[in-house]
PDB file of N, CA and C in Angstrom:
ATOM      1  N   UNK A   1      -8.496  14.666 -10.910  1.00  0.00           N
ATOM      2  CA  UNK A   1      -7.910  14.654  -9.591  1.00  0.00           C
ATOM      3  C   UNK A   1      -7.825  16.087  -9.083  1.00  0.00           C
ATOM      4  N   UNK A   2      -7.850  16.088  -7.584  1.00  0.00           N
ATOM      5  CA  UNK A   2      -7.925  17.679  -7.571  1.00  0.00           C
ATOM      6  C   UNK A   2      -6.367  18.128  -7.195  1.00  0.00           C
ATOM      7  N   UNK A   3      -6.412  19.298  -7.123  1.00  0.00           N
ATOM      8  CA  UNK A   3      -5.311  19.844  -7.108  1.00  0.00           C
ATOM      9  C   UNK A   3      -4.467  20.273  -6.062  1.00  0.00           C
ATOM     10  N   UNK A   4      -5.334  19.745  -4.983  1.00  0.00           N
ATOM     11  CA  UNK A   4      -4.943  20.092  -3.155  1.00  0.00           C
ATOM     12  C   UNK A   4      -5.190  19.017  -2.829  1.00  0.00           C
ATOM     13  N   UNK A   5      -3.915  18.487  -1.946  1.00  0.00           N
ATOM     14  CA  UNK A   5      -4.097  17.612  -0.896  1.00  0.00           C
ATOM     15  C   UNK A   5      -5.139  17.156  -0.154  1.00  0.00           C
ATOM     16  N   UNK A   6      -5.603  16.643   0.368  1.00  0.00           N
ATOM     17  CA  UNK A   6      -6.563  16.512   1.668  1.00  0.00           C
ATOM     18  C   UNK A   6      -5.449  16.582   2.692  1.00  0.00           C
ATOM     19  N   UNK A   7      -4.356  16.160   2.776  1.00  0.00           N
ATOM     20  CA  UNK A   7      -3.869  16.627   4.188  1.00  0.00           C
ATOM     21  C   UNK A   7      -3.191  17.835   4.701  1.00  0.00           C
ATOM     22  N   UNK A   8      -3.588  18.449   3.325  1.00  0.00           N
ATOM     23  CA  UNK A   8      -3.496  20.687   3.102  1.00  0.00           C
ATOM     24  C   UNK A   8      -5.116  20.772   3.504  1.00  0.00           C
ATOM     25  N   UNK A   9      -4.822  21.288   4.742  1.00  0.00           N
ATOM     26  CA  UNK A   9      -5.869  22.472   5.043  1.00  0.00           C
ATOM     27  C   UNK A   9      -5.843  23.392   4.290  1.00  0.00           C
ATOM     28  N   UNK A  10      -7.563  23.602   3.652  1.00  0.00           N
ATOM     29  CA  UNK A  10      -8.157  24.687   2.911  1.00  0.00           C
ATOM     30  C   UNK A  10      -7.997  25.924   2.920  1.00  0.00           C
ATOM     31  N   UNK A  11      -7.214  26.242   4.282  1.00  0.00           N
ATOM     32  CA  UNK A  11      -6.551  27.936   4.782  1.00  0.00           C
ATOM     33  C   UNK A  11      -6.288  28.597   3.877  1.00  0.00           C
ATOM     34  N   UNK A  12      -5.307  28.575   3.261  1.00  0.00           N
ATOM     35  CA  UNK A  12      -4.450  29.036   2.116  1.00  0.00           C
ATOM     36  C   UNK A  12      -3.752  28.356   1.213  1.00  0.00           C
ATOM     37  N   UNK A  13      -4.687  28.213  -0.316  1.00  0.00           N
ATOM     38  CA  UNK A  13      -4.171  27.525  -0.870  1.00  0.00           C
ATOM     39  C   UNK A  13      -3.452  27.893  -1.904  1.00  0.00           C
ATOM     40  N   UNK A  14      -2.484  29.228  -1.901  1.00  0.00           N
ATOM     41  CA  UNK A  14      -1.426  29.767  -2.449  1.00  0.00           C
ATOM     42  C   UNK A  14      -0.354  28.935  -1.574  1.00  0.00           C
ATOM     43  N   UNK A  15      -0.602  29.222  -0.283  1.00  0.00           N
ATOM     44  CA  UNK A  15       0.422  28.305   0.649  1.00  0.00           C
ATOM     45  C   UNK A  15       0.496  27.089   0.727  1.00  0.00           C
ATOM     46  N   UNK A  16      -0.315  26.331   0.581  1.00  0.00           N
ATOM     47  CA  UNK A  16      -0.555  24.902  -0.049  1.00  0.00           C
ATOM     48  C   UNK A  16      -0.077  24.582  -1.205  1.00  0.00           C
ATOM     49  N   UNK A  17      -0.411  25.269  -2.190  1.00  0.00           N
ATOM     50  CA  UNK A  17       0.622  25.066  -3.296  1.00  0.00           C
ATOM     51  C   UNK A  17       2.184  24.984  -3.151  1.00  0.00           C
ATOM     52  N   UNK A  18       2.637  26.247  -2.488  1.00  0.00           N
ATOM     53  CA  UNK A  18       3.945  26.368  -2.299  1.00  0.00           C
ATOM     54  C   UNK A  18       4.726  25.292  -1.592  1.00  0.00           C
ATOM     55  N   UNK A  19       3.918  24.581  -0.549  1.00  0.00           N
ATOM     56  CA  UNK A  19       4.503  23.632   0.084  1.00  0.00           C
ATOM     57  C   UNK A  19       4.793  22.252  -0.753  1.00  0.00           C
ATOM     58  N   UNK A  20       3.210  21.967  -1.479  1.00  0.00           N
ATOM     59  CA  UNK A  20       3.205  20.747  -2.494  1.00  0.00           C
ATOM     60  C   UNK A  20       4.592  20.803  -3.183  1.00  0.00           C
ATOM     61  N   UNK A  21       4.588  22.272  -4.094  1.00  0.00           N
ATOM     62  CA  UNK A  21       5.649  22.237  -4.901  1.00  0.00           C
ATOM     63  C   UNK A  21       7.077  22.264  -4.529  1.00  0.00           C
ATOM     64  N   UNK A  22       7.186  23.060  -3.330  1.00  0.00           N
ATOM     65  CA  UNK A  22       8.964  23.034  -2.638  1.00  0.00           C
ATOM     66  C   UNK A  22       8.869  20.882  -2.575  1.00  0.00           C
ATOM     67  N   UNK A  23       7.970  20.132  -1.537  1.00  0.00           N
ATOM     68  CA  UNK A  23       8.099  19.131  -1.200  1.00  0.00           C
ATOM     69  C   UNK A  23       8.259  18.208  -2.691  1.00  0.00           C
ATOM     70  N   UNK A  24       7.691  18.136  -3.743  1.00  0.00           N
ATOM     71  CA  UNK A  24       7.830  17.458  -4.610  1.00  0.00           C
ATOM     72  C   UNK A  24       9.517  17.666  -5.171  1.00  0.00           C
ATOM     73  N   UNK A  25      10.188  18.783  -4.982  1.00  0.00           N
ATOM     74  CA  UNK A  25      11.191  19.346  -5.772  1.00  0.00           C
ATOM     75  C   UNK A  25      11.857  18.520  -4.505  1.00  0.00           C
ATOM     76  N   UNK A  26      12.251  18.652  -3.404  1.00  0.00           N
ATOM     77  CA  UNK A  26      12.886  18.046  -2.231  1.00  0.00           C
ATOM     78  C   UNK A  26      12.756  16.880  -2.475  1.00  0.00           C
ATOM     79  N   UNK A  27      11.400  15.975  -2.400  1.00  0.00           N
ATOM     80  CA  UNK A  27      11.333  14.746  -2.580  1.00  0.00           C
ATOM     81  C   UNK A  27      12.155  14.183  -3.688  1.00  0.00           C
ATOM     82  N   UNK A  28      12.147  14.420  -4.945  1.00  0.00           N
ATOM     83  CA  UNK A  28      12.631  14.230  -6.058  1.00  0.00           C
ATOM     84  C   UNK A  28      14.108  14.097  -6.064  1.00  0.00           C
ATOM     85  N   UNK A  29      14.612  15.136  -5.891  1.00  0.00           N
ATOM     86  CA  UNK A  29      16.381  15.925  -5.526  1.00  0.00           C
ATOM     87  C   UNK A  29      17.052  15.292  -4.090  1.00  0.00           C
ATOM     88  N   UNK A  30      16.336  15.457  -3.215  1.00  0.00           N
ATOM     89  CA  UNK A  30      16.937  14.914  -1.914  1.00  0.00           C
ATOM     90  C   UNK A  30      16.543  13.115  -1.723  1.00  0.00           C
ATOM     91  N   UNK A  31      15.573  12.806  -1.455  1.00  0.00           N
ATOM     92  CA  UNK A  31      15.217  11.812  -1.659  1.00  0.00           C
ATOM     93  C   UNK A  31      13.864  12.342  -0.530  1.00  0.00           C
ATOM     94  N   UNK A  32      13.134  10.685  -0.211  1.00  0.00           N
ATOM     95  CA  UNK A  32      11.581  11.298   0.494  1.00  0.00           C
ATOM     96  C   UNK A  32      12.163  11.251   2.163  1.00  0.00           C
ATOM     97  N   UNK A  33      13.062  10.094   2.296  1.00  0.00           N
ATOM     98  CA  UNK A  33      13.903   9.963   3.517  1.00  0.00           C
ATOM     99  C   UNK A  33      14.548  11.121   4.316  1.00  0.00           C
ATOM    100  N   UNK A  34      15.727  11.463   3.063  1.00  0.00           N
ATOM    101  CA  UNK A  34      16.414  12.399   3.445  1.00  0.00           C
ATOM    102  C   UNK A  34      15.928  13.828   3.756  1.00  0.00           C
ATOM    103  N   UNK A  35      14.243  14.033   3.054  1.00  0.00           N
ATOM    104  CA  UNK A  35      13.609  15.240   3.670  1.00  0.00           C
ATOM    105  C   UNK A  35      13.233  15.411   4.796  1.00  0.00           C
ATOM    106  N   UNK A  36      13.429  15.944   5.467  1.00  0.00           N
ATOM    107  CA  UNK A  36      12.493  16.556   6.777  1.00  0.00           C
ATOM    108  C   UNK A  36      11.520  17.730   6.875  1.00  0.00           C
ATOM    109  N   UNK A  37      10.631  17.500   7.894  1.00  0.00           N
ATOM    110  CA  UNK A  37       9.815  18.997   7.989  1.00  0.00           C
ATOM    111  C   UNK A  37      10.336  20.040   7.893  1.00  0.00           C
ATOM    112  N   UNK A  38      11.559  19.826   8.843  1.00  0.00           N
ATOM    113  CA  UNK A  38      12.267  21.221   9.140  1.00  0.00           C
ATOM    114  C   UNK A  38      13.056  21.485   7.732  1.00  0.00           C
ATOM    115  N   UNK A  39      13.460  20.656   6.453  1.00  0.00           N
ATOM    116  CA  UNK A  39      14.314  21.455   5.556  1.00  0.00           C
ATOM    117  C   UNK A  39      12.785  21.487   4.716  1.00  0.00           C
ATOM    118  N   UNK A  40      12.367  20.930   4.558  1.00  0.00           N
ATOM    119  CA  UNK A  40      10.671  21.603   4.012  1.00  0.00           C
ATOM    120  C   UNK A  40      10.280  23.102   4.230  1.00  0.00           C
ATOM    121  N   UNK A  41       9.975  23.536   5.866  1.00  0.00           N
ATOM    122  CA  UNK A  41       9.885  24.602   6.304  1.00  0.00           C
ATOM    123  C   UNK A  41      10.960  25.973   5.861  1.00  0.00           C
ATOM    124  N   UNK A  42      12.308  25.236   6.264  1.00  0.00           N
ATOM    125  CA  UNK A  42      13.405  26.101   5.746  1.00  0.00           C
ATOM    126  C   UNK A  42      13.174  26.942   4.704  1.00  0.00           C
ATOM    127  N   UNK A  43      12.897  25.777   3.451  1.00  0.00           N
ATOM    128  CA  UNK A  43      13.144  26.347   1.597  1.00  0.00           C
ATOM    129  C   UNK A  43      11.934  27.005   1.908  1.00  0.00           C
ATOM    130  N   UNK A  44      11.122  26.771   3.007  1.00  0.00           N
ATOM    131  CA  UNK A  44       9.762  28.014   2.571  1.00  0.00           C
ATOM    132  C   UNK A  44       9.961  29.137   2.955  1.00  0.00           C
ATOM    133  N   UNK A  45      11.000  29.374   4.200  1.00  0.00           N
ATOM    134  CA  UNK A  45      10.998  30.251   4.772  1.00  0.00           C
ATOM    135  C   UNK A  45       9.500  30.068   5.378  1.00  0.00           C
ATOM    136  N   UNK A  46       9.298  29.319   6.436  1.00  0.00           N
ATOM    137  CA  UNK A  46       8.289  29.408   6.936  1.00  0.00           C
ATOM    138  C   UNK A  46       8.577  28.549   8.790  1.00  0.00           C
ATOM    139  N   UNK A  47       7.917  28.760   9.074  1.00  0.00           N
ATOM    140  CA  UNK A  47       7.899  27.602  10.684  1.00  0.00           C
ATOM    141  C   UNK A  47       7.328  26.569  10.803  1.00  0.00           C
ATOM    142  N   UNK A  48       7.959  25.791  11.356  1.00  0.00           N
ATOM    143  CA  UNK A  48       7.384  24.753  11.234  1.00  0.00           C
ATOM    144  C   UNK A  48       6.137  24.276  11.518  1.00  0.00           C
ATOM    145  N   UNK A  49       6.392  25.168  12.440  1.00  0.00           N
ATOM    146  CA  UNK A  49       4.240  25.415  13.381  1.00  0.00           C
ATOM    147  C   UNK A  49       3.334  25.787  11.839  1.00  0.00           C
ATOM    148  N   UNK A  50       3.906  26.777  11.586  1.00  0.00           N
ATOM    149  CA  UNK A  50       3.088  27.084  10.411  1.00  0.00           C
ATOM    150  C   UNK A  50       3.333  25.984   9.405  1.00  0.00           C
ATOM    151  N   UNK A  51       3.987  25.340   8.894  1.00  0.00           N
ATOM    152  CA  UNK A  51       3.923  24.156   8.181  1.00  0.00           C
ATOM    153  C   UNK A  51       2.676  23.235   8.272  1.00  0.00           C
ATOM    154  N   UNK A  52       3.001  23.017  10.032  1.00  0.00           N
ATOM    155  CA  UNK A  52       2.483  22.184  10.186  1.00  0.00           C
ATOM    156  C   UNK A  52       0.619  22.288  10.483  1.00  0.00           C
ATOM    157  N   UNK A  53       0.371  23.777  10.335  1.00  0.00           N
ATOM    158  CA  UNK A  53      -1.237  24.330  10.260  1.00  0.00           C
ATOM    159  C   UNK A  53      -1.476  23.885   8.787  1.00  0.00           C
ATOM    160  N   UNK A  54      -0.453  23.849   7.844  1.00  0.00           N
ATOM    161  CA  UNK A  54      -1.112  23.421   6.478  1.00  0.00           C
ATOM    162  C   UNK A  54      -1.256  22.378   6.219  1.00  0.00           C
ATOM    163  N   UNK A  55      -0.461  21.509   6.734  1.00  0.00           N
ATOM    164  CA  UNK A  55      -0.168  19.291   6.375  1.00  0.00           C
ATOM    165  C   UNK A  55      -0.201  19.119   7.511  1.00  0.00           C
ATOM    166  N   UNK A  56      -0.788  18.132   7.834  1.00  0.00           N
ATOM    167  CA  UNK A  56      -1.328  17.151   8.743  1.00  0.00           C
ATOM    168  C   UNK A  56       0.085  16.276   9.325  1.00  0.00           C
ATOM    169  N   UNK A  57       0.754  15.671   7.802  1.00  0.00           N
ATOM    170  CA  UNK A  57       1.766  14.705   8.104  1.00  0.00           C
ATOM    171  C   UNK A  57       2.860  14.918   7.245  1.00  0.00           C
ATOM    172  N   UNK A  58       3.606  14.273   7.182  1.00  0.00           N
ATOM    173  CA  UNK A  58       4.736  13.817   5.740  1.00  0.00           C
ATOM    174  C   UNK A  58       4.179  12.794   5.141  1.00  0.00           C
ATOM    175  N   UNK A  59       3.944  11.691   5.410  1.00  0.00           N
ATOM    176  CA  UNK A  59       3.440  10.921   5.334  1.00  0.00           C
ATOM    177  C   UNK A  59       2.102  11.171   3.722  1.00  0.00           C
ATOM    178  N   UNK A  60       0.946  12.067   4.447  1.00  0.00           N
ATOM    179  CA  UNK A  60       0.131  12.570   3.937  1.00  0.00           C
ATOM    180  C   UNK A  60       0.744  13.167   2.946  1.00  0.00           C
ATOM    181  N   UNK A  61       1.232  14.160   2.850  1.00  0.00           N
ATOM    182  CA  UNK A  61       2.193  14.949   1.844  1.00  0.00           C
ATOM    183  C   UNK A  61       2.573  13.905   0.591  1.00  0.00           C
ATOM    184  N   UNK A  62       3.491  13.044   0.972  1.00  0.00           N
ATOM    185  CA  UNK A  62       4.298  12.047   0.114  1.00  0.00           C
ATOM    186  C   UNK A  62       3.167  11.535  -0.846  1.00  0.00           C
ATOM    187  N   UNK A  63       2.106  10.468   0.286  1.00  0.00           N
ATOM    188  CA  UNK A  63       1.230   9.936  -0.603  1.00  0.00           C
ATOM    189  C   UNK A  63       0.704  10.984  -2.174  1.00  0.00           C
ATOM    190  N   UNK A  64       0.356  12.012  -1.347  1.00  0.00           N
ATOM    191  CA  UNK A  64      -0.646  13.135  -2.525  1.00  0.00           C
ATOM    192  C   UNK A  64       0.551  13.066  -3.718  1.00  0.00           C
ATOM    193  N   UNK A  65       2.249  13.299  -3.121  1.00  0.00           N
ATOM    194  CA  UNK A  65       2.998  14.116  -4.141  1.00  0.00           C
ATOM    195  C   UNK A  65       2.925  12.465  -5.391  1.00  0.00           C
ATOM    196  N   UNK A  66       2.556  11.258  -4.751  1.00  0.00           N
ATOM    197  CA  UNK A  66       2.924  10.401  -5.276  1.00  0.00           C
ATOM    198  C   UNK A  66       1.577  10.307  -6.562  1.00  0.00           C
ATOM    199  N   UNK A  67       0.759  10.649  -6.094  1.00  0.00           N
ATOM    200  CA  UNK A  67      -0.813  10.536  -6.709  1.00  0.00           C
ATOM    201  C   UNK A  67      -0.935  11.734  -7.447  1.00  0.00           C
ATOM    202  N   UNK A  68      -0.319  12.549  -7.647  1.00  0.00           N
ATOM    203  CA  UNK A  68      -0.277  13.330  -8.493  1.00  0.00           C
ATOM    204  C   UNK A  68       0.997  13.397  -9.505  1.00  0.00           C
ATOM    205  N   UNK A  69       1.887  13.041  -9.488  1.00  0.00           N
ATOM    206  CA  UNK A  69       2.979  12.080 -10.010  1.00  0.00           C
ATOM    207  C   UNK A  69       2.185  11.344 -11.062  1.00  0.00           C
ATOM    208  N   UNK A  70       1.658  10.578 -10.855  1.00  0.00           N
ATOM    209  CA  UNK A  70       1.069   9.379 -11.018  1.00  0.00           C
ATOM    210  C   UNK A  70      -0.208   9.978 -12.108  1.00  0.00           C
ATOM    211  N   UNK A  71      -0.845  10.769 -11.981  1.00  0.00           N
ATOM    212  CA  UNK A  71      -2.209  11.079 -12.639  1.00  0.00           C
ATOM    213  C   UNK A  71      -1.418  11.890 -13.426  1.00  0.00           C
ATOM    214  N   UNK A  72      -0.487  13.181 -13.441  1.00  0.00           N
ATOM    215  CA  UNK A  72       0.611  13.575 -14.923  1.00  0.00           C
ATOM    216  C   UNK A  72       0.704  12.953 -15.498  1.00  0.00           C
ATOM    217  N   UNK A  73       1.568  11.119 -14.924  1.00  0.00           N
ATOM    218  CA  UNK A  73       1.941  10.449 -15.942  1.00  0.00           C
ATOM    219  C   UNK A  73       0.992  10.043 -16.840  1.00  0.00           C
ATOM    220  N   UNK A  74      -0.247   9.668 -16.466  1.00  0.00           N
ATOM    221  CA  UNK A  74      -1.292   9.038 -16.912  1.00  0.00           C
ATOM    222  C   UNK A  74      -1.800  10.104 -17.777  1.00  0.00           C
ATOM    223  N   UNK A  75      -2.032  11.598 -17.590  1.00  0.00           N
ATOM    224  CA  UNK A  75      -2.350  12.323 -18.392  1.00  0.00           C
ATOM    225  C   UNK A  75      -1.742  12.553 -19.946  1.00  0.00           C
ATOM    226  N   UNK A  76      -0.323  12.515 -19.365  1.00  0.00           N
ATOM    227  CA  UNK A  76       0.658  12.445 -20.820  1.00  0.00           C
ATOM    228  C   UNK A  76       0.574  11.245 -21.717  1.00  0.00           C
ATOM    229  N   UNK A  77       0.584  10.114 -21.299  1.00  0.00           N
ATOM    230  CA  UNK A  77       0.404   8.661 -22.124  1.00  0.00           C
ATOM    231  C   UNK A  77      -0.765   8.642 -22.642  1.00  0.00           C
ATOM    232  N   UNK A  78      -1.697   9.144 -21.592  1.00  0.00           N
ATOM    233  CA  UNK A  78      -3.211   9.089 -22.876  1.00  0.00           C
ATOM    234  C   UNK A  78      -3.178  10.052 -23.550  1.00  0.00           C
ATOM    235  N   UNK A  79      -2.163  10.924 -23.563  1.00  0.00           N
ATOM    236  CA  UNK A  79      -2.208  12.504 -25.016  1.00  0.00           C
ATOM    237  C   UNK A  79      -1.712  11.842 -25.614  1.00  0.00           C
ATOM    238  N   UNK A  80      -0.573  10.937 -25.285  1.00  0.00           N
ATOM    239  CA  UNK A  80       0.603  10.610 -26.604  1.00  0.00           C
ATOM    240  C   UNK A  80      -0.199   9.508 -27.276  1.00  0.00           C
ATOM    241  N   UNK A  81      -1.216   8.555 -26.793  1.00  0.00           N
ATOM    242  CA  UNK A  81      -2.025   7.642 -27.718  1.00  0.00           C
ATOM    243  C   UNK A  81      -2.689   8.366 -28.252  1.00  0.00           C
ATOM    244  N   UNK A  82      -3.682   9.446 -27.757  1.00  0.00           N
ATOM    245  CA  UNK A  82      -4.528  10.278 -28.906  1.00  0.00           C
ATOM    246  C   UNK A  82      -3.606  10.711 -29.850  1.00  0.00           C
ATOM    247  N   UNK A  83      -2.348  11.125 -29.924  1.00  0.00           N
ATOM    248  CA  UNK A  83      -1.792  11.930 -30.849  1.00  0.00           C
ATOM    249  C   UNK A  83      -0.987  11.399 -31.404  1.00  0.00           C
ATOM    250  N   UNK A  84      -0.813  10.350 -31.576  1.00  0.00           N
ATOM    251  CA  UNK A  84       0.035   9.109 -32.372  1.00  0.00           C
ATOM    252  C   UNK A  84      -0.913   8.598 -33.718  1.00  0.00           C
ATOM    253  N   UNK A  85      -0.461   7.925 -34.534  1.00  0.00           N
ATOM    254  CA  UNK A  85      -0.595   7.029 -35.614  1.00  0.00           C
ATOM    255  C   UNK A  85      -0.484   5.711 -36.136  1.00  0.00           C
ATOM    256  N   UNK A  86       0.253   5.696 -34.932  1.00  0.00           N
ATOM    257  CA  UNK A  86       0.984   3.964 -34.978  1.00  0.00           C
ATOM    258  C   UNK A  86       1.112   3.465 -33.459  1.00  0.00           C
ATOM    259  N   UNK A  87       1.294   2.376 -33.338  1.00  0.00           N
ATOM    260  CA  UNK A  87       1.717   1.749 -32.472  1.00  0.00           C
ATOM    261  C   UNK A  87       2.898   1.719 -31.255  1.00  0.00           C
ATOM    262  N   UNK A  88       3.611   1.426 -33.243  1.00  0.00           N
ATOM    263  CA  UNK A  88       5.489   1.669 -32.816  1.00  0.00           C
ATOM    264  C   UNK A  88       5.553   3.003 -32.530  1.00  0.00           C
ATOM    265  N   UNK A  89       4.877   4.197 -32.665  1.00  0.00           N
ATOM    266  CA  UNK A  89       5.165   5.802 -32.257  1.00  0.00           C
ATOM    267  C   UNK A  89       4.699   5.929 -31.124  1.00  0.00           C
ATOM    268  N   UNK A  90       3.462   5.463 -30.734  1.00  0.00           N
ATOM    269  CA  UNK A  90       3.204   5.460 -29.422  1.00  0.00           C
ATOM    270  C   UNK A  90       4.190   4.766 -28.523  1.00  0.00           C
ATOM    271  N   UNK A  91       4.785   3.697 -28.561  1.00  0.00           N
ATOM    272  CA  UNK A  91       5.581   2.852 -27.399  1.00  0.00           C
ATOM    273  C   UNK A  91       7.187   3.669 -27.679  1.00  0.00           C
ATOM    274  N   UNK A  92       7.211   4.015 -28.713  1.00  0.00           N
ATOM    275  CA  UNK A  92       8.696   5.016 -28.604  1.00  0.00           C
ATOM    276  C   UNK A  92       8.626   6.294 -27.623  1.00  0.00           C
ATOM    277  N   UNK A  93       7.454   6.961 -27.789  1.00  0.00           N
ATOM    278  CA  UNK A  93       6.797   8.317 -27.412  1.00  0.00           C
ATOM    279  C   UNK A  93       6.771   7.665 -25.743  1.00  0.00           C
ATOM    280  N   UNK A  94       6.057   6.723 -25.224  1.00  0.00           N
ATOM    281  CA  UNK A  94       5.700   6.425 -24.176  1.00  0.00           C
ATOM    282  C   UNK A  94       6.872   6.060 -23.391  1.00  0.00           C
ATOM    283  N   UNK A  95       8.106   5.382 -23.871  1.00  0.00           N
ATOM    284  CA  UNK A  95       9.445   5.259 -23.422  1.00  0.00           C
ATOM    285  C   UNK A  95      10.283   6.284 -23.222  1.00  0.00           C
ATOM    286  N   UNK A  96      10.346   7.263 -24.086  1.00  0.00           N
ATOM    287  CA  UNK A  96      10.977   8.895 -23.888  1.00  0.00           C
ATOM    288  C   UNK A  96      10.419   8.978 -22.658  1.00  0.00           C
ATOM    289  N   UNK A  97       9.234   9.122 -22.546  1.00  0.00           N
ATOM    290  CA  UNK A  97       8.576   9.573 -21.790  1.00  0.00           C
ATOM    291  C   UNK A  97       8.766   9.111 -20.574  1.00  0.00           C
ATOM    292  N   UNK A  98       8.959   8.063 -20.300  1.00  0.00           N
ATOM    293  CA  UNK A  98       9.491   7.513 -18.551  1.00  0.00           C
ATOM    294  C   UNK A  98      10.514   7.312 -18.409  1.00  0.00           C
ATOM    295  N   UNK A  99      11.506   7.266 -19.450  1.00  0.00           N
ATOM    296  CA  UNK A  99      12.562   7.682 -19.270  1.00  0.00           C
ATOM    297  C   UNK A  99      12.969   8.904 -18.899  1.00  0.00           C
ATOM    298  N   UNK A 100      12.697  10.114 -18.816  1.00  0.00           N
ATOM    299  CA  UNK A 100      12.668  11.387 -18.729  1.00  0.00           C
ATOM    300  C   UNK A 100      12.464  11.487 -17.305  1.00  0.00           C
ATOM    301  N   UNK A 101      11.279  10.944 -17.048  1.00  0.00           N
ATOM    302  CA  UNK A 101      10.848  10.984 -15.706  1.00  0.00           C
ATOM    303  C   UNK A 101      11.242  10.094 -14.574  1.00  0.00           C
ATOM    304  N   UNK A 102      12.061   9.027 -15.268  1.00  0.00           N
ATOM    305  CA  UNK A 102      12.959   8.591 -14.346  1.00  0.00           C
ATOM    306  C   UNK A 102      14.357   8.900 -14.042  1.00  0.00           C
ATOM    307  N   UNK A 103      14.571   9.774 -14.685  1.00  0.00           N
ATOM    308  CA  UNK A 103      15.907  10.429 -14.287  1.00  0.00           C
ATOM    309  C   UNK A 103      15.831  11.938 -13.703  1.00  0.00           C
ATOM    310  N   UNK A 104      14.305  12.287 -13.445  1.00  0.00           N
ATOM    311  CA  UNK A 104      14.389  13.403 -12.579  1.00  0.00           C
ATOM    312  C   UNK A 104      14.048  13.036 -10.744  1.00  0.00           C
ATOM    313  N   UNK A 105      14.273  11.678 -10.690  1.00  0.00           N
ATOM    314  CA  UNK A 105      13.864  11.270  -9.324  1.00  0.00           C
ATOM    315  C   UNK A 105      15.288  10.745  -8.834  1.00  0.00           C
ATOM    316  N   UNK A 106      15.564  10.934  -6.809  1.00  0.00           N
ATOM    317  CA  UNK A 106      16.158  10.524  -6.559  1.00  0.00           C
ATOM    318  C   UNK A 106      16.572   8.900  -6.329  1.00  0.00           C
ATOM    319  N   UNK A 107      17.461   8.387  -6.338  1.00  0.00           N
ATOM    320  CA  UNK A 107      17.722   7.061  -6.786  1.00  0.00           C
ATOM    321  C   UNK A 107      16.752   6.406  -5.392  1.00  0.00           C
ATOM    322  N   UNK A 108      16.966   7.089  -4.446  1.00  0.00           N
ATOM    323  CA  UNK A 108      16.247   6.138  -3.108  1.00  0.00           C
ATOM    324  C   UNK A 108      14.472   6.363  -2.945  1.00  0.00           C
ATOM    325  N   UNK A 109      14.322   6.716  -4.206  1.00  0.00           N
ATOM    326  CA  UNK A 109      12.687   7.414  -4.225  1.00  0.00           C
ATOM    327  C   UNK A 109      12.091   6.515  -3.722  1.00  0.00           C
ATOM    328  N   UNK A 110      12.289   5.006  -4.583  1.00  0.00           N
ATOM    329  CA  UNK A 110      11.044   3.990  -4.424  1.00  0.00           C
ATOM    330  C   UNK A 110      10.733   3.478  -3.259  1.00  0.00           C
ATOM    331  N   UNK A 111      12.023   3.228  -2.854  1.00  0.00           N
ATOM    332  CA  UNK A 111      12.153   2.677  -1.240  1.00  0.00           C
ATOM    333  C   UNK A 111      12.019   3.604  -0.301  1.00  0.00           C
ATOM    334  N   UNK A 112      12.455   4.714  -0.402  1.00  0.00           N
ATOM    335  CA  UNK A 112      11.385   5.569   0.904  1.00  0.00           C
ATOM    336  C   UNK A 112      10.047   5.887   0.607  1.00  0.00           C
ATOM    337  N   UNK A 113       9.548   5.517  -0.594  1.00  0.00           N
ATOM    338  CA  UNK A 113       8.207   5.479  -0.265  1.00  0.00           C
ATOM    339  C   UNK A 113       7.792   4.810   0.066  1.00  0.00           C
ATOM    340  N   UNK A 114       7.955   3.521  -0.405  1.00  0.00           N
ATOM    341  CA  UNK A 114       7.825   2.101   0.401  1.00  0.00           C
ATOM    342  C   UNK A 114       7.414   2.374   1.916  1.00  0.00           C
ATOM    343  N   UNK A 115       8.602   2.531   2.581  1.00  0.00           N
ATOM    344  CA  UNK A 115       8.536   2.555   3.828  1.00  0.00           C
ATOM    345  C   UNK A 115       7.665   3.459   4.591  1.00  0.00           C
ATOM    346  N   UNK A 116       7.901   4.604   4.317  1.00  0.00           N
ATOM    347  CA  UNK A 116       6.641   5.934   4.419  1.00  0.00           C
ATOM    348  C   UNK A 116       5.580   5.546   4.610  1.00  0.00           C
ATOM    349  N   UNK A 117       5.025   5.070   3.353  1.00  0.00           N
ATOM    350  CA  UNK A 117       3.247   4.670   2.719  1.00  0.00           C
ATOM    351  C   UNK A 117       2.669   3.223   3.745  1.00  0.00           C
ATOM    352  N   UNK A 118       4.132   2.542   4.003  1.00  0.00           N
ATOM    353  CA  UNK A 118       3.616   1.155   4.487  1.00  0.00           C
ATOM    354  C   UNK A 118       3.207   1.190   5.726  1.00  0.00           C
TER     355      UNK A 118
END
């Protein structure tokens, strides 16, 4: 998967990064609802104009932060089957494991994406 958005313009992709990563940390902590452009822009110290020369949408944003979410997880579960022995170590290993990652998301995650994406 690549590592930039499609709805990050190719401009600057130090600044593209920075946005992915403030928005995933917001999304996560605040919820996807409770974010806005403007507290997006804020934590960048940036404008929103200029925000908005790098992402297209929120919308756009969310999806990517979700699809890359998503391809980590998938990356880690297929390490923890290569690097297991058993079965029962893998499904213990694989439960830590989303467990972990479900307690770094805000409780209203699922449902504002829902709504967002739909």
């Amino acid at each position: 998967m690549e590592t930039t958005p499609t709805s990050i313009k190719k401009q600057d992709n130090c600044t593209a990064s920075k946005i992915f990563e403030k928005a995933r940390h917001l999304f996560n902590n605040v919820g996807v609802r409770n974010t806005t452009m403007d507290d997006l822009a804020r934590e960048l110290g940036i404008s929103k104009k200029t925000l908005y020369k790098e992402i297209d949408n929120k919308a756009d944003l969310v999806k990517f932060c979700v699809q890359y979410d998503l391809q980590q997880d998938e990356n880690t579960i297929n390490a923890i089957s290569q690097n297991t022995e058993n079965a029962i170590e893998e499904l213990v290993l694989i439960a830590a494991h989303i467990s972990k990652e479900l307690q770094i998301y805000h409780p209203s995650i699922l449902k504002d994406i829902t709504k967002i994406l739909s």
